[in-house]
Protein backbone atom coordinates (compact mmCIF):
# COMPACT_ATOMS: atom_id res chain seq x y z
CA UNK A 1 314.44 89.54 -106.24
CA UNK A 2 311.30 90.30 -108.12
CA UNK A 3 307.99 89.87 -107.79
CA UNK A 4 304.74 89.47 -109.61
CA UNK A 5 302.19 91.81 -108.22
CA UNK A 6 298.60 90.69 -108.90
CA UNK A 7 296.70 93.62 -106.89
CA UNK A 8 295.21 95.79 -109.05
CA UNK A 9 293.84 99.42 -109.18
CA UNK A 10 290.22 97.71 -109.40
CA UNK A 11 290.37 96.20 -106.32
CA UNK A 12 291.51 99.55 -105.07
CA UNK A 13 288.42 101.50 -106.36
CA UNK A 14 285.69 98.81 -104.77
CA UNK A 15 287.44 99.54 -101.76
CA UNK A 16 287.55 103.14 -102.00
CA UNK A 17 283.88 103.38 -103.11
CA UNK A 18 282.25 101.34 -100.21
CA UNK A 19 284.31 103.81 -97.45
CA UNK A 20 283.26 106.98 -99.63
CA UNK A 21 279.67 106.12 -98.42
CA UNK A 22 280.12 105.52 -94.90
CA UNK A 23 281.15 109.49 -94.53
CA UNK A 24 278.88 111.68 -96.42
CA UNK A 25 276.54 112.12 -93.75
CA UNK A 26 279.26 113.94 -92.06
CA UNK A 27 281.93 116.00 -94.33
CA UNK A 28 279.84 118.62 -95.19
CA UNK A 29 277.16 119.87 -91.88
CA UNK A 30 274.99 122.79 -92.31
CA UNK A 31 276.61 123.80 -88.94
CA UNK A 32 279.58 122.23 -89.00
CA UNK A 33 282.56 120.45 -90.19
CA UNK A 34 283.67 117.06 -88.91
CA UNK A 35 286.64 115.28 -90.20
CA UNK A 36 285.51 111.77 -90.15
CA UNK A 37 288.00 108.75 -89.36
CA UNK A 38 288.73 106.71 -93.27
CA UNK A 39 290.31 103.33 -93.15
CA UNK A 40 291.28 102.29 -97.33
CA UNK A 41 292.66 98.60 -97.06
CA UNK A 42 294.39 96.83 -99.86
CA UNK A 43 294.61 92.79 -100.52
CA UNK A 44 298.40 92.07 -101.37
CA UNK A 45 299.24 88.74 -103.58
CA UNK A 46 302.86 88.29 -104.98
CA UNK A 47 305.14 85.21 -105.62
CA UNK A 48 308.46 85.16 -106.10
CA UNK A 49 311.43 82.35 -106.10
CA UNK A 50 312.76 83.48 -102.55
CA UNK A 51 309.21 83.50 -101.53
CA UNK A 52 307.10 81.65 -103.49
CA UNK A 53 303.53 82.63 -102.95
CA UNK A 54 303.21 85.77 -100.69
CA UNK A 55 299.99 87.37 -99.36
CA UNK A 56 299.07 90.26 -96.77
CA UNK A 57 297.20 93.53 -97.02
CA UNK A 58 297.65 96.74 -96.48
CA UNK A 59 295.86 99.97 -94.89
CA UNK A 60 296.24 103.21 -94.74
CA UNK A 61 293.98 105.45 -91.53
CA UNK A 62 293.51 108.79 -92.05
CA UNK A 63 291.81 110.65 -89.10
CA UNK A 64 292.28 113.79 -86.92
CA UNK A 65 293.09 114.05 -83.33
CA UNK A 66 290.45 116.42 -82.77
CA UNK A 67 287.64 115.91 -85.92
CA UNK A 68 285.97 119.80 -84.94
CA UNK A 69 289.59 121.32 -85.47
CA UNK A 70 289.67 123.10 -88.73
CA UNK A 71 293.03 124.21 -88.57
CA UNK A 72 295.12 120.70 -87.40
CA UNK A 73 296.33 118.40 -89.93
CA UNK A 74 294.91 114.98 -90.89
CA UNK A 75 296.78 111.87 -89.21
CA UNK A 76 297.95 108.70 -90.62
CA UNK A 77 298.45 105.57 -89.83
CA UNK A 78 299.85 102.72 -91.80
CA UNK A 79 299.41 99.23 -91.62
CA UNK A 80 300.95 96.02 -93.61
CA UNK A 81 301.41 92.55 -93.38
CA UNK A 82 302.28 89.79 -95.26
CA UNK A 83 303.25 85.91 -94.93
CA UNK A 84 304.80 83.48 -97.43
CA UNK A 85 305.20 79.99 -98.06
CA UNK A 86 309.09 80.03 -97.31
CA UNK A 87 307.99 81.35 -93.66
CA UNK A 88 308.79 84.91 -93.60
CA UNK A 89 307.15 87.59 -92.11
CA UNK A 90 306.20 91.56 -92.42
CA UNK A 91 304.55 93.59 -90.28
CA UNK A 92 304.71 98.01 -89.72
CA UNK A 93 302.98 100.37 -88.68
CA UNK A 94 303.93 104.13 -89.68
CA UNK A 95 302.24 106.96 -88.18
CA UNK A 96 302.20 110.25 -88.88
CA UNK A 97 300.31 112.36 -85.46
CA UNK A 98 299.28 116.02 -85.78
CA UNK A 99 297.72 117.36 -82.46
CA UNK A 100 296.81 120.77 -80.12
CA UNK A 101 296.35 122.61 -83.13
CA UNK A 102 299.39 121.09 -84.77
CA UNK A 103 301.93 122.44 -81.81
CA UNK A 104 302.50 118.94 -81.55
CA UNK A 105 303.97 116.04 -83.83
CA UNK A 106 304.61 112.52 -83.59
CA UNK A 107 306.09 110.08 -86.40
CA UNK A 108 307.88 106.86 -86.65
CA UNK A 109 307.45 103.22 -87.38
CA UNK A 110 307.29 100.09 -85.37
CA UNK A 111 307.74 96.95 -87.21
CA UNK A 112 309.10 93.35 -87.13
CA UNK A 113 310.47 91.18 -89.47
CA UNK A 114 311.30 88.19 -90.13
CA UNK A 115 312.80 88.05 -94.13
CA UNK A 116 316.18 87.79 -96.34
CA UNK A 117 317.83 90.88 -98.74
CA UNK A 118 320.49 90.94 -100.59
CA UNK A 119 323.97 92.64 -100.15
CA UNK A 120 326.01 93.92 -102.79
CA UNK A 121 329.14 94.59 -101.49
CA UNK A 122 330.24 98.37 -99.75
CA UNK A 123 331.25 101.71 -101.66
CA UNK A 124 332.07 101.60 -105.12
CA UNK A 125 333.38 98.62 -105.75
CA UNK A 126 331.60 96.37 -108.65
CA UNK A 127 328.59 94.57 -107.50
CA UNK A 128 328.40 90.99 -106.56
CA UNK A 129 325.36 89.89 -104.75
CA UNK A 130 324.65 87.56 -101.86
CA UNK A 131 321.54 86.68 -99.55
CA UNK A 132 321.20 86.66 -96.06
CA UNK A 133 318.45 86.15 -93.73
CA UNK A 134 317.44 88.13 -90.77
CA UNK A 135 315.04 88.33 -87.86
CA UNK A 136 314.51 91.53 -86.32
CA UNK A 137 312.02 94.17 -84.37
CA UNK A 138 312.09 97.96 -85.33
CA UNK A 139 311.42 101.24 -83.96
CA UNK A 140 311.48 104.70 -84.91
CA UNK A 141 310.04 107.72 -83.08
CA UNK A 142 309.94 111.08 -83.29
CA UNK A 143 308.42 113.73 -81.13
CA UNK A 144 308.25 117.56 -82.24
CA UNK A 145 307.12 120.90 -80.61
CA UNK A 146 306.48 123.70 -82.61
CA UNK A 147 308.91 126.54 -81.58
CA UNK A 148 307.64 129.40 -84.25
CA UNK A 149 305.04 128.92 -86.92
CA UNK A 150 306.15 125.98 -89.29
CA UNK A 151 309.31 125.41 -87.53
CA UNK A 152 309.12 122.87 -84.98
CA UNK A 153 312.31 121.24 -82.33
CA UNK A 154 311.80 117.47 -81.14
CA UNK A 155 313.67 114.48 -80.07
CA UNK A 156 314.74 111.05 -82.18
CA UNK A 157 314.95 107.46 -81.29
CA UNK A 158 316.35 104.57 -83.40
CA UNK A 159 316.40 100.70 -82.64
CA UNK A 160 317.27 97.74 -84.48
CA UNK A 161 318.14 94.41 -83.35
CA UNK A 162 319.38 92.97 -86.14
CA UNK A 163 319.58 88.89 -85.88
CA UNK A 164 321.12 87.43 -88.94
CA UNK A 165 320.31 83.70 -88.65
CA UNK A 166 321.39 82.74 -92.22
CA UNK A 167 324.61 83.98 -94.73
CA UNK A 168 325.43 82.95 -98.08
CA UNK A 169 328.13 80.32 -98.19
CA UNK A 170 331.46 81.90 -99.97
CA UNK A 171 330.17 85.68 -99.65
CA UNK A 172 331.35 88.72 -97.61
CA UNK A 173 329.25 88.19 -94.74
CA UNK A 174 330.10 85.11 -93.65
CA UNK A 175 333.70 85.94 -93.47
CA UNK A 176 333.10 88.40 -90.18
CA UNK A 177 335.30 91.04 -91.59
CA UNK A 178 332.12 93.27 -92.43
CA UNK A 179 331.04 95.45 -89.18
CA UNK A 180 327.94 94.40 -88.18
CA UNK A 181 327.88 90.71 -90.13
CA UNK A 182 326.76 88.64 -87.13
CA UNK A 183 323.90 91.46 -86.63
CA UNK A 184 323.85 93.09 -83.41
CA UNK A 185 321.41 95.97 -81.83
CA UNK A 186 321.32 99.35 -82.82
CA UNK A 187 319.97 101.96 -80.94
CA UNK A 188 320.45 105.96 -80.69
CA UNK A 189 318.97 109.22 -79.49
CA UNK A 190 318.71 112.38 -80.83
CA UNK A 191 318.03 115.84 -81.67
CA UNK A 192 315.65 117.12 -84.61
CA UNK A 193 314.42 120.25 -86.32
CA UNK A 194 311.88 120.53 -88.80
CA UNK A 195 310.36 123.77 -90.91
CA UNK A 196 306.82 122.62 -92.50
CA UNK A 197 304.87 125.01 -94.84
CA UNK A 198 303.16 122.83 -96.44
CA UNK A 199 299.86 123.11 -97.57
CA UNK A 200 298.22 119.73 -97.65
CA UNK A 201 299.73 116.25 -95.84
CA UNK A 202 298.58 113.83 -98.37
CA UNK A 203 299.19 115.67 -101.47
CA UNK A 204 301.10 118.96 -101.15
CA UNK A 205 301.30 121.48 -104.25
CA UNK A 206 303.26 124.59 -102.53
CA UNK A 207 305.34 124.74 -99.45
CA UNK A 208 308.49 123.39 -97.74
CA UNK A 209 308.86 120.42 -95.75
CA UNK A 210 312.76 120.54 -94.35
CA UNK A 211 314.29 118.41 -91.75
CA UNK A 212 317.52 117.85 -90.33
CA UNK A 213 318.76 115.02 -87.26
CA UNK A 214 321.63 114.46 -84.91
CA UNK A 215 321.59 111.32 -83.09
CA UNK A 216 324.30 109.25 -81.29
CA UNK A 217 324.27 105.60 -81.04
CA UNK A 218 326.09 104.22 -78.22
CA UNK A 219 326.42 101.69 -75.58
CA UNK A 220 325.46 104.41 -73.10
CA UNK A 221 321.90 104.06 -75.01
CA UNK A 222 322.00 99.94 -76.02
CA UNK A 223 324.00 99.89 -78.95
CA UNK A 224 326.25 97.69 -79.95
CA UNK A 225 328.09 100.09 -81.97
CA UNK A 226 329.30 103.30 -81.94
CA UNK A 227 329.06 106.08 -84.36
CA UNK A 228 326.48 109.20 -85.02
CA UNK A 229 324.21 109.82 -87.93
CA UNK A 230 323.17 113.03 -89.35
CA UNK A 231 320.76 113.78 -92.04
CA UNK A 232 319.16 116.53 -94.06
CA UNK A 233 316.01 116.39 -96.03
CA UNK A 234 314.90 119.43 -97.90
CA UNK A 235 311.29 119.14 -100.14
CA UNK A 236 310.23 122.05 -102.05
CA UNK A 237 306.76 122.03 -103.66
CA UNK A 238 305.58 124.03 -106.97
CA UNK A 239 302.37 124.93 -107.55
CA UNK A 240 301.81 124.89 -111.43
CA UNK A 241 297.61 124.82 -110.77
CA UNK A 242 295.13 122.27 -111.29
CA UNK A 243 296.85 119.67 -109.20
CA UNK A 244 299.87 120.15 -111.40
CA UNK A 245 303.02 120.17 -109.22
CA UNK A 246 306.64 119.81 -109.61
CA UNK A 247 308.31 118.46 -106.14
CA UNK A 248 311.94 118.61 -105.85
CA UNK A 249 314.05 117.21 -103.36
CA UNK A 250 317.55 117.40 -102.23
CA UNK A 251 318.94 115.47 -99.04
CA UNK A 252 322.04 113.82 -97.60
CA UNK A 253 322.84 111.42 -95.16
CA UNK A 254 326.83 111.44 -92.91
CA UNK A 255 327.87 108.80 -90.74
CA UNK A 256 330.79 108.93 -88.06
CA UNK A 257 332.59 105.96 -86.66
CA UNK A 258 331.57 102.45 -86.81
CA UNK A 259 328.24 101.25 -88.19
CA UNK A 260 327.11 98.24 -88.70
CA UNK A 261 326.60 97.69 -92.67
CA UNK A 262 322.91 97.14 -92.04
CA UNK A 263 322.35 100.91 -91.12
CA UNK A 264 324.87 102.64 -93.90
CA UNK A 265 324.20 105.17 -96.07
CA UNK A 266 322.24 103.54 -99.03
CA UNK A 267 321.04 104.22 -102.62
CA UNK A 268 317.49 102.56 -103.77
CA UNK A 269 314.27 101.97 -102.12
CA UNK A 270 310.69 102.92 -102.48
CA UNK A 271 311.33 106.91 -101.85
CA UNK A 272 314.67 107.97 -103.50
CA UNK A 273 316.62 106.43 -106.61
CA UNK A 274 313.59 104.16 -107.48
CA UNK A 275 315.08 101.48 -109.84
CA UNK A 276 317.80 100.37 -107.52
CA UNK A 277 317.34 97.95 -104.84
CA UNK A 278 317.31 99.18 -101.65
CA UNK A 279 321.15 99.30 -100.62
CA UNK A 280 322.19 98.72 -103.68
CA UNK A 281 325.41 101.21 -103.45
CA UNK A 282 326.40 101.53 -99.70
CA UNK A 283 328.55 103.75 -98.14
CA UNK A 284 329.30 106.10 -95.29
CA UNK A 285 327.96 109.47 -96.22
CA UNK A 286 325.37 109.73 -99.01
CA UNK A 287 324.04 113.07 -100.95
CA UNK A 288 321.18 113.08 -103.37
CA UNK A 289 318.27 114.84 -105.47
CA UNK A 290 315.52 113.89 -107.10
CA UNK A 291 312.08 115.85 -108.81
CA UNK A 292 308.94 114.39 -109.83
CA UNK A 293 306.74 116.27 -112.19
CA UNK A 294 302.90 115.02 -110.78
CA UNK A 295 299.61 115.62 -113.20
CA UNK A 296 296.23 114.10 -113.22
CA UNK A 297 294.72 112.66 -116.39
CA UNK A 298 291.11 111.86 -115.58
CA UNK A 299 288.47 110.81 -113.57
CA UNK A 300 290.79 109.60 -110.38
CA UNK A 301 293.64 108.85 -112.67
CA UNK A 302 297.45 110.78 -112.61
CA UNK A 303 301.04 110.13 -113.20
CA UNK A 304 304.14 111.01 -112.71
CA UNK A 305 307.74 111.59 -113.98
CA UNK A 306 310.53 111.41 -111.80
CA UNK A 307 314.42 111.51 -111.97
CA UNK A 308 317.03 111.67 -109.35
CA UNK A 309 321.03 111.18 -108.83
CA UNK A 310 322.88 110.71 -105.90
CA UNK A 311 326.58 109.57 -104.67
CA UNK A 312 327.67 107.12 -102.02
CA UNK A 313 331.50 107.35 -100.78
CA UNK A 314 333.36 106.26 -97.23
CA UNK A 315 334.67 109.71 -96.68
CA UNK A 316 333.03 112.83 -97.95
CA UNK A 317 336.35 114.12 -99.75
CA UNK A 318 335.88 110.74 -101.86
CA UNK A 319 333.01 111.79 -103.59
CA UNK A 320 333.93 111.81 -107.45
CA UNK A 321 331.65 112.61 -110.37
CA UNK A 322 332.35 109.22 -112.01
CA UNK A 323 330.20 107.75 -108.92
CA UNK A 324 327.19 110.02 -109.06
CA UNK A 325 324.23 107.50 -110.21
CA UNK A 326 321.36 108.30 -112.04
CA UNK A 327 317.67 106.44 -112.10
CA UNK A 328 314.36 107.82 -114.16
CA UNK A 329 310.65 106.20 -114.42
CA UNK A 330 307.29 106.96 -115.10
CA UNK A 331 304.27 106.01 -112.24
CA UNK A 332 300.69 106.16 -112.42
CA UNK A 333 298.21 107.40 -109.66
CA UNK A 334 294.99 106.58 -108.49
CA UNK A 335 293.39 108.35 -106.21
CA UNK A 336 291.35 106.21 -103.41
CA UNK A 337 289.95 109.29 -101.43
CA UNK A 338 288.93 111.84 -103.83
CA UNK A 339 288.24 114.24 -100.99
CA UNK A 340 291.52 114.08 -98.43
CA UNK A 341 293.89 113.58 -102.33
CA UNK A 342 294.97 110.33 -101.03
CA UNK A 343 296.39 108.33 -103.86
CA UNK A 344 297.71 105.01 -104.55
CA UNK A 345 301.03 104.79 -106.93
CA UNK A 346 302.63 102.45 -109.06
CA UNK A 347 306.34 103.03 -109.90
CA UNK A 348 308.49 102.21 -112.75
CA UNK A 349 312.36 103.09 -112.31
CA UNK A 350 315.27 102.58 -114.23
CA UNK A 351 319.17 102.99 -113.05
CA UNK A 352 322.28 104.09 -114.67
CA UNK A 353 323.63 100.20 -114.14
CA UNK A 354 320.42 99.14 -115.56
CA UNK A 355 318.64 97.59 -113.00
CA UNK A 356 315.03 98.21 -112.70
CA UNK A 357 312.56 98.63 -109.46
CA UNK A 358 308.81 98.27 -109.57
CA UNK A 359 306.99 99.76 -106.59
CA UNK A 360 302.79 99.68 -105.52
CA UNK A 361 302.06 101.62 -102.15
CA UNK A 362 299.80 104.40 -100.67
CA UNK A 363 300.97 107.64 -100.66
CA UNK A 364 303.67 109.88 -102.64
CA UNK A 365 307.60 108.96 -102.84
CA UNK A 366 308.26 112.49 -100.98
C-alpha cells in the first residue's frame, strides 16, 4: 500500500509561526517562568488505490501539568484523524503525562479504527501478501510512580477488540487455521519498570530512557486468548554538542502461549526497521537494534541517518543469523517549535528484501 503524501513542510511552518506569537508574552517573565500550553496542527491529504482520496489532520499538545513548575517535564498529547472515500476511519490519541514534580507518569493511546492491512504470512517463511479488513477500538495505559530518582514502578493495560469483517478470498486467513483469524478481544494487565535520565522529552541529546513489561492476557481479565508478553526497550542518548546526537537503541519483544496473529511480535512500522511494513516478518519473540545519527543543517532544518537489524523466530532457540534483517534511510527534520525542539520528520527506509517505507509524523522514531 502506498501513498502519495501532499502535506508539506510549508504548511508546517505557517502553522508553527502563527502559535509562536500567541506565547511570547509569557515564556520569558521578568519574575517568572510560565510554560505556556502549544497546540501545532497539521492538514493531512493522501490517496491511494485501497483508499482513494484520504484526508484528516493531525496535532500534537504540548503543555505542563503545573506551568510554574520548573523542574516537571512538558506533556503531550497527540491527536489524528483521517477519513477516505472507501469509508475507513482513523482516530488516536497518545499522551504522554508528567505530574507532582514528575513522581508521577501516565502514557498510552486510545484509538479506533475502522481500516484494512495486509498480512504476509508468519515466521520466516517467503512472503505472500493478502488484505483483510478490520474494525476495532484500542487502548493502552500506563501508570508509573517514581520509586528512586529516574527509576520509576507502574502498572500496564492492553485491549484490542479486533473485528475482522472482511478476508481475502484463497489466503491464510480465511482458512481459520491462523490463531486469531476471525479477530477476537485482547486484553491484559501488567507490571512495568522504567529508568529515565533523560534530559529533554521532545528531543533528548544525553541520558537513558529503559523500560521493561510483564503482562498476562487472560480470560480472567477479558481475553480471548491466553498467553503473556514481555518486552524490553533500552535508548541510550550521545551528546556530540550542538544538537548533534547519536541515539541507539536495542529492544526485544517474547511471547508465551497463544496469541492471536494480530498482536505477534513484528518487524516494520514508523519507530523500528523503517522500510518494512508494519508486520512485515511476524513471529513469536522478536530482538532488535537500531541508531540514528541526528544533526541540524540550518535555520529550522535537520536530518538524520538511521540503520537497524532485528530477527523474528517462533521459539527463541530458532533464531539463526540467516534471518537477521537489515533496513537503512535518510530523514529530514523540521523543527515546528524552535523553543520546546519539537520537530516534524520525514522518513526514507530501505530493507534487506527491498521494500521501501516512507513515513511524515511529529516527533522522533525513539
Amino acid at each position: 500500500m502506498k501513498y502519495i503524501l501532499l502535506s508539506l513542510f510549508t504548511i508546517l511552518a505557517a502553522f508553527s509561526a502563527g502559535i509562536f506569537a500567541q506565547e511570547k508574552d509569557t515564556i520569558n517573565d521578568a519574575t517568572k517562568t510560565r510554560y505556556s500550553p502549544k497546540i501545532i496542527a497539521i492538514p493531512i491529504l493522501f490517496y491511494g488505490p485501497e483508499t482513494r482520496l484520504g484526508f484528516g489532520a493531525a496535532g500534537f499538545f504540548s503543555f505542563k501539568t503545573n506551568p510554574l513548575d520548573t523542574i516537571l517535564r512538558p506533556s503531550q498529547i497527540n491527536l489524528g484523524a483521517a477519513y477516505t472515500l472507501e469509508k475507513q476511519v482513523l482516530t488516536y490519541a497518545s499522551f504522554d503525562i508528567w505530574a507532582l514534580q514528575n513522581k508521577v507518569v501516565f502514557n498510552g493511546e486510545i484509538g479506533y479504527y475502522r481500516y484494512f492491512y495486509n498480512f504476509y504470512g508468519l515466521n520466516n517463511e517467503p512472503r505472500k501478501v493478502e488484505q483483510y479488513s478490520v474494525n476495532y477500538p484500542r487502548i493502552r495505559f500506563k501508570a508509573y510512580y517514581e520509586i528512586l530518582p529516574g527509576l520509576y514502578g507502574g502498572v500496564h493495560y492492553t485491549f484490542d477488540n479486533f473485528d475482522v469483517v472482511e478476508r481475502e478470498e484463497g489466503g491464510q486467513l480465511i482458512q481459520d487455521k491462523i490463531t486469531g483469524s476471525q479477530g477476537g478481544i485482547i486484553s491484559g494487565l501488567g507490571i512495568g519498570m522504567k529508568y529515565d535520565t533523560r534530559n529533554h522529552n521532545f528531543y533528548p541529546t544525553k541520558g537513558y530512557s529503559i523500560q521493561a513489561s510483564f503482562e498476562r492476557f487472560g480470560k480472567w481479565v477479558g481475553s480471548d486468548f491466553t498467553y503473556n508478553l514481555t518486552t524490553i526497550d533500552a535508548i541510550r542518548y550521545f551528546d556530540l554538542k550542538n544538537d548533534k546526537v547519536i541515539a541507539a537503541n536495542i529492544y526485544g519483544r517474547f511471547i508465551q502461549g497463544n496469541a492471536p496473529f494480530f498482536h505477534l511480535s513484528g518487524i516494520g512500522g514508523n519507530k523500528r526497521m523503517r522500510g518494512y511494513y508494519d508486520g512485515y516478518w511476524l513471529a513469536k519473540q522478536k530482538i532488535g537494534w537500531q541508531a540514528e545519527f541526528r544533526t541540524p543543517l540550518f535555520w529550522r532544518f535537520g536530518m538524520v541517518a538511521f540503520a537497524g537489524n532485528a530477527i523474528v523466530a517462533n521459539e527463541i532457540d530458532q533464531f539463526q543469523s540467516k534471518y537477521i534483517r537489515t533496513t537503512a534511510g535518510l530523514g529530514f527534520r523540521f523543527k515546528v517549535d524552535k523553543e520546546r525542539k519539537i520537530n516534524a520528520r520525514i522518513d526514507f527506509g530501505v530493507s534487506s528484501d527491498l521494500t521501501t517505507g516512507f513515513y511524515f509524523t511529529i516527533g522522533e522514531a525513539f
